[in-house]
C-alpha atoms as a PDB file:
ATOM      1  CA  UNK A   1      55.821-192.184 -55.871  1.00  0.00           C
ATOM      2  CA  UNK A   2      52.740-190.306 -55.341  1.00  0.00           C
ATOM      3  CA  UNK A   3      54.430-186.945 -56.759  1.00  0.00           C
ATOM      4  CA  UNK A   4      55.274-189.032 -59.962  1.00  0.00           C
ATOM      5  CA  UNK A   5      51.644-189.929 -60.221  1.00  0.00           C
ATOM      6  CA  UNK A   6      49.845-186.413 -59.767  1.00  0.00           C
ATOM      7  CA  UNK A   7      52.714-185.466 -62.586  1.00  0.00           C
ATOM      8  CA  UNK A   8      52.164-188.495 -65.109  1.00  0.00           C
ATOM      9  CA  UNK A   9      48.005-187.436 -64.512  1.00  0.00           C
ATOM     10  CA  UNK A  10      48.426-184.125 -65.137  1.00  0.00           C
ATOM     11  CA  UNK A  11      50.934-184.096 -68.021  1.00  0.00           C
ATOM     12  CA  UNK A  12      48.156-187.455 -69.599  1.00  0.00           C
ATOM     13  CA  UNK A  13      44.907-184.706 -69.076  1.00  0.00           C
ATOM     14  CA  UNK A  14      47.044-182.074 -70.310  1.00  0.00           C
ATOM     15  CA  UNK A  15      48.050-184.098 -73.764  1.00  0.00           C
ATOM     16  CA  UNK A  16      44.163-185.326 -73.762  1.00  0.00           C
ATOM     17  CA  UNK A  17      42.801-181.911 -73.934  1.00  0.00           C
ATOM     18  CA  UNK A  18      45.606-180.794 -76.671  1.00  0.00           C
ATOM     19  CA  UNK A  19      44.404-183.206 -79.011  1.00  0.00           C
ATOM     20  CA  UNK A  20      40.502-183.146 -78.394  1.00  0.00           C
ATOM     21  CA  UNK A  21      40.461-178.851 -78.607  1.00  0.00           C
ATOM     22  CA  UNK A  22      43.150-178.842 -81.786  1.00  0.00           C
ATOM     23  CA  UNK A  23      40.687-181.288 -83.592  1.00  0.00           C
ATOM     24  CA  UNK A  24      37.631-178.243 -83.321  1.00  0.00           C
ATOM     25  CA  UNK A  25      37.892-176.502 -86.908  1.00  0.00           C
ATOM     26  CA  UNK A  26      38.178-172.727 -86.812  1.00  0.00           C
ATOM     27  CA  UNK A  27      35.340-170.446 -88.601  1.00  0.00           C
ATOM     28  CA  UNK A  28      38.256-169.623 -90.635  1.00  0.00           C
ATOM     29  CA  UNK A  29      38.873-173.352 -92.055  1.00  0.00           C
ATOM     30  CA  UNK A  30      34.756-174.107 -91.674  1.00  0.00           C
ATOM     31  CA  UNK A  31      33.628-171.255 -94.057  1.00  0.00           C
ATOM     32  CA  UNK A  32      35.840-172.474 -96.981  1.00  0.00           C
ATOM     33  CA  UNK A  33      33.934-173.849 -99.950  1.00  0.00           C
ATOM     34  CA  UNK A  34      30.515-173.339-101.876  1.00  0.00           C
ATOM     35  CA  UNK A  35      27.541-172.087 -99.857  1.00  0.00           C
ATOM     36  CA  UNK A  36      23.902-172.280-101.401  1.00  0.00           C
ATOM     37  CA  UNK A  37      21.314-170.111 -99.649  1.00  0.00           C
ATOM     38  CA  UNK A  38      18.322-172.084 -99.036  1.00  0.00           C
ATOM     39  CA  UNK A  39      16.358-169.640 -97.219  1.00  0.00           C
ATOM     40  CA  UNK A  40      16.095-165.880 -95.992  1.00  0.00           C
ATOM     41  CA  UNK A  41      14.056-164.274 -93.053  1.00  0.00           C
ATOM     42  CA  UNK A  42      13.577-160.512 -92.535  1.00  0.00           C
ATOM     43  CA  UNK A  43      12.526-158.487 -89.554  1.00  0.00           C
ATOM     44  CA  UNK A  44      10.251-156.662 -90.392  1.00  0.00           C
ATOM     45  CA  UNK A  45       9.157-159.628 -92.595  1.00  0.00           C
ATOM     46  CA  UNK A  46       9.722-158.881 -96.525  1.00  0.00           C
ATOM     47  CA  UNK A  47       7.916-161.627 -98.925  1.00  0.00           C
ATOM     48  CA  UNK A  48      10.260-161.005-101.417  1.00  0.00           C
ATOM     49  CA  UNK A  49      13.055-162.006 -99.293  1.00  0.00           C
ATOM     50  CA  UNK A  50      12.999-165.311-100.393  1.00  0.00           C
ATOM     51  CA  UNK A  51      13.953-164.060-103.916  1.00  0.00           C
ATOM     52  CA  UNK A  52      17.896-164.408-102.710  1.00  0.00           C
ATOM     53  CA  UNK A  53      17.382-167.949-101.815  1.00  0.00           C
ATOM     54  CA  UNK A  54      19.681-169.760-104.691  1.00  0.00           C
ATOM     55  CA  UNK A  55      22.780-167.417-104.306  1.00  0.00           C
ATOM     56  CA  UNK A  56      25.686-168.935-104.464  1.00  0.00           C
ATOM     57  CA  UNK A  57      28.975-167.893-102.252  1.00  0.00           C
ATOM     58  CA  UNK A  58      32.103-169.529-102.271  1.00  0.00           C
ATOM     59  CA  UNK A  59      34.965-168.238-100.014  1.00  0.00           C
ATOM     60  CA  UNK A  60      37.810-169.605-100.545  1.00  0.00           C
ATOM     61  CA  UNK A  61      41.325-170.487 -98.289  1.00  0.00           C
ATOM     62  CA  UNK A  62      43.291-167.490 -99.570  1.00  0.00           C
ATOM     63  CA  UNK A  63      40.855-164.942 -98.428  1.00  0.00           C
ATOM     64  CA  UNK A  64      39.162-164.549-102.051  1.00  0.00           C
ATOM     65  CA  UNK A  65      35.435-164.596-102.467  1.00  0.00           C
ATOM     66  CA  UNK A  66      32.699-165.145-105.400  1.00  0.00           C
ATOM     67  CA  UNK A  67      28.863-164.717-105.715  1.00  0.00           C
ATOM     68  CA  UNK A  68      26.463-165.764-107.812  1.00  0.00           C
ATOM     69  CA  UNK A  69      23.221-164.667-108.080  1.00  0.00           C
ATOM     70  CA  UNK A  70      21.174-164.727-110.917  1.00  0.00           C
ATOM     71  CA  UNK A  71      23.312-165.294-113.144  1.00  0.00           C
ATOM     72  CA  UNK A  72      25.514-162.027-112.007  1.00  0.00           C
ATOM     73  CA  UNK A  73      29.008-163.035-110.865  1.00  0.00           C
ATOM     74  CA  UNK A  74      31.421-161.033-108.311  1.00  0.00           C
ATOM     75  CA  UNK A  75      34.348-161.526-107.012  1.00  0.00           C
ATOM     76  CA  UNK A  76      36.354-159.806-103.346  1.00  0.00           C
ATOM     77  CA  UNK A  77      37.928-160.654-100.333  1.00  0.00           C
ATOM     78  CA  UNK A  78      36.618-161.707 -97.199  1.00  0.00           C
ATOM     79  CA  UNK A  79      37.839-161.803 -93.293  1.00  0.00           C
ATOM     80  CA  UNK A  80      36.543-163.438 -90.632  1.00  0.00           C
ATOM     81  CA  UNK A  81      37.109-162.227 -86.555  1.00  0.00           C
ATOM     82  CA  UNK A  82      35.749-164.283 -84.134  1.00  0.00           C
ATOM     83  CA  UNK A  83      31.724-164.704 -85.573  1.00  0.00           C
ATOM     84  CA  UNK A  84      32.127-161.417 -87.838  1.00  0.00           C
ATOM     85  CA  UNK A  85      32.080-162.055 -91.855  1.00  0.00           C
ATOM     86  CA  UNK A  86      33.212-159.429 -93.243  1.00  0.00           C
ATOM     87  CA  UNK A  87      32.767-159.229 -97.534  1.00  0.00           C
ATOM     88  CA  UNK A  88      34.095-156.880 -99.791  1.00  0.00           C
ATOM     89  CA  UNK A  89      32.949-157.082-103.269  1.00  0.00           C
ATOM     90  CA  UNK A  90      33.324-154.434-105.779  1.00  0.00           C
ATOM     91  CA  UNK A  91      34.041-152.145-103.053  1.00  0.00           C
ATOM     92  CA  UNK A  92      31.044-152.350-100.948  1.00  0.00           C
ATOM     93  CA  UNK A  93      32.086-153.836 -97.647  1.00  0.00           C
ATOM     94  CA  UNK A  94      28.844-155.786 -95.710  1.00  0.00           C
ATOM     95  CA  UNK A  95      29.440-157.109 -92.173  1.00  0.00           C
ATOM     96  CA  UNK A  96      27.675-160.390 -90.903  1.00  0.00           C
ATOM     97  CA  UNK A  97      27.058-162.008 -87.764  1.00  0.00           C
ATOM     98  CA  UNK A  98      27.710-165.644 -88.292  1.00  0.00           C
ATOM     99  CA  UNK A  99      24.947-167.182 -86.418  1.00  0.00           C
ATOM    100  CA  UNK A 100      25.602-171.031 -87.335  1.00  0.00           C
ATOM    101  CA  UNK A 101      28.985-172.304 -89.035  1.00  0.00           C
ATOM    102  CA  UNK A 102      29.485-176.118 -89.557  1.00  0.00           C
ATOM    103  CA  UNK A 103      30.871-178.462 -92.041  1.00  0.00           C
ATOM    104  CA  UNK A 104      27.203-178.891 -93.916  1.00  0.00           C
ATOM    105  CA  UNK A 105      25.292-175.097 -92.621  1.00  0.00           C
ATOM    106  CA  UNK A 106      26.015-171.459 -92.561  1.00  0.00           C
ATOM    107  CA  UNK A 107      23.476-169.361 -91.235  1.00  0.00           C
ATOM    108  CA  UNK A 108      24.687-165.389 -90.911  1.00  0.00           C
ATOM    109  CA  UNK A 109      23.030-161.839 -90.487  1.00  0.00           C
ATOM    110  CA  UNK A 110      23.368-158.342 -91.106  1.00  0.00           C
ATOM    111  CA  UNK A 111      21.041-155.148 -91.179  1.00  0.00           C
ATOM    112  CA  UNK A 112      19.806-153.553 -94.429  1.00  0.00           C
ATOM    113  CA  UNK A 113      18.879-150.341 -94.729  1.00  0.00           C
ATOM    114  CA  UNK A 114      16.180-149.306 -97.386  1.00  0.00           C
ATOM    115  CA  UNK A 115      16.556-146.888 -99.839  1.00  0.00           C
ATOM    116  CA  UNK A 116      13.287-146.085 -99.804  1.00  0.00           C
ATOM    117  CA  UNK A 117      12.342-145.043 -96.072  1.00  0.00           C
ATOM    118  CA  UNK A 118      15.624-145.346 -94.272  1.00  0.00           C
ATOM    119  CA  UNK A 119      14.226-148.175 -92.159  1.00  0.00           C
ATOM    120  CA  UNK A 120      16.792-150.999 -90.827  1.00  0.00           C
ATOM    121  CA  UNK A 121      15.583-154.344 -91.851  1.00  0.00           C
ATOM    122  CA  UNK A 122      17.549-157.659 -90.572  1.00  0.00           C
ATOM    123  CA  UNK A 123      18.112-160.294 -93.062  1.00  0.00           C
ATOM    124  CA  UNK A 124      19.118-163.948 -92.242  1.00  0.00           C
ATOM    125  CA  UNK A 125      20.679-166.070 -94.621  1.00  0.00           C
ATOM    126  CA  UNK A 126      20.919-170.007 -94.460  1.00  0.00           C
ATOM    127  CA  UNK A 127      23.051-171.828 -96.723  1.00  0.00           C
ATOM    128  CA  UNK A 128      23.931-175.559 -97.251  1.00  0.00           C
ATOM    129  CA  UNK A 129      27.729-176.336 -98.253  1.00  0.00           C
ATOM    130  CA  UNK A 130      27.487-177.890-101.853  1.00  0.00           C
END
């Protein structure tokens, strides 16, 4: 009787942690939607960073991608392994480090290098889902 027990309590934690872990969303089904950036840091600090705040991303379920941003629209693909985003769009792959992925936020970063001196400069994105 006790065997039956240990079994019936193992196979009830086993169905209980099934259920609670398959209910956690995947970055994969989280991303899809419409993103609005809100805000953008830099490191070193860039006051005209803020500029991109207002872009608009939507990624959608087939792997397809838009962006808006001022009033220039795009259009590409985009993957997602483990917290890497990558977007391709017109050609010009950019790889992310999703920092924060949720049903309402998306917060992700990448380095930038400028034209101008070669420097790296990190940018961080935040975006609500619209």
């Amino acid at each position: 009787m006790k065997n039956v027990f240990k079994i019936l309590t193992v196979v009830c934690f086993v169905a209980a942690m099934t259920t609670f872990t398959s209910c956690k969303k995947s970055n994969e089904d989280l991303i899809v939607g419409t993103w609005k950036c809100t805000s953008v840091q830099t490191v070193p600090a860039d006051p005209f960073a803020n500029l991109l705040a207002g872009v608009i991303f939507t990624f959608n379920a087939d792997k397809t991608m838009a962006v808006n941003s001022f009033g220039e629209n795009g259009k590409g693909t985009y993957s997602i392994k483990g917290n890497t985003l990558t977007m391709t769009v017109e050609n010009d792959p950019r790889t992310a480090e999703i920092k924060t992925l949720d049903k309402k936020k998306l917060t992700f970063s990448y380095d930038e290098v400028d034209d101008e001196d070669g420097s790296t400069i990190n940018v961080t994105m935040n975006f609500d889902k619209q």
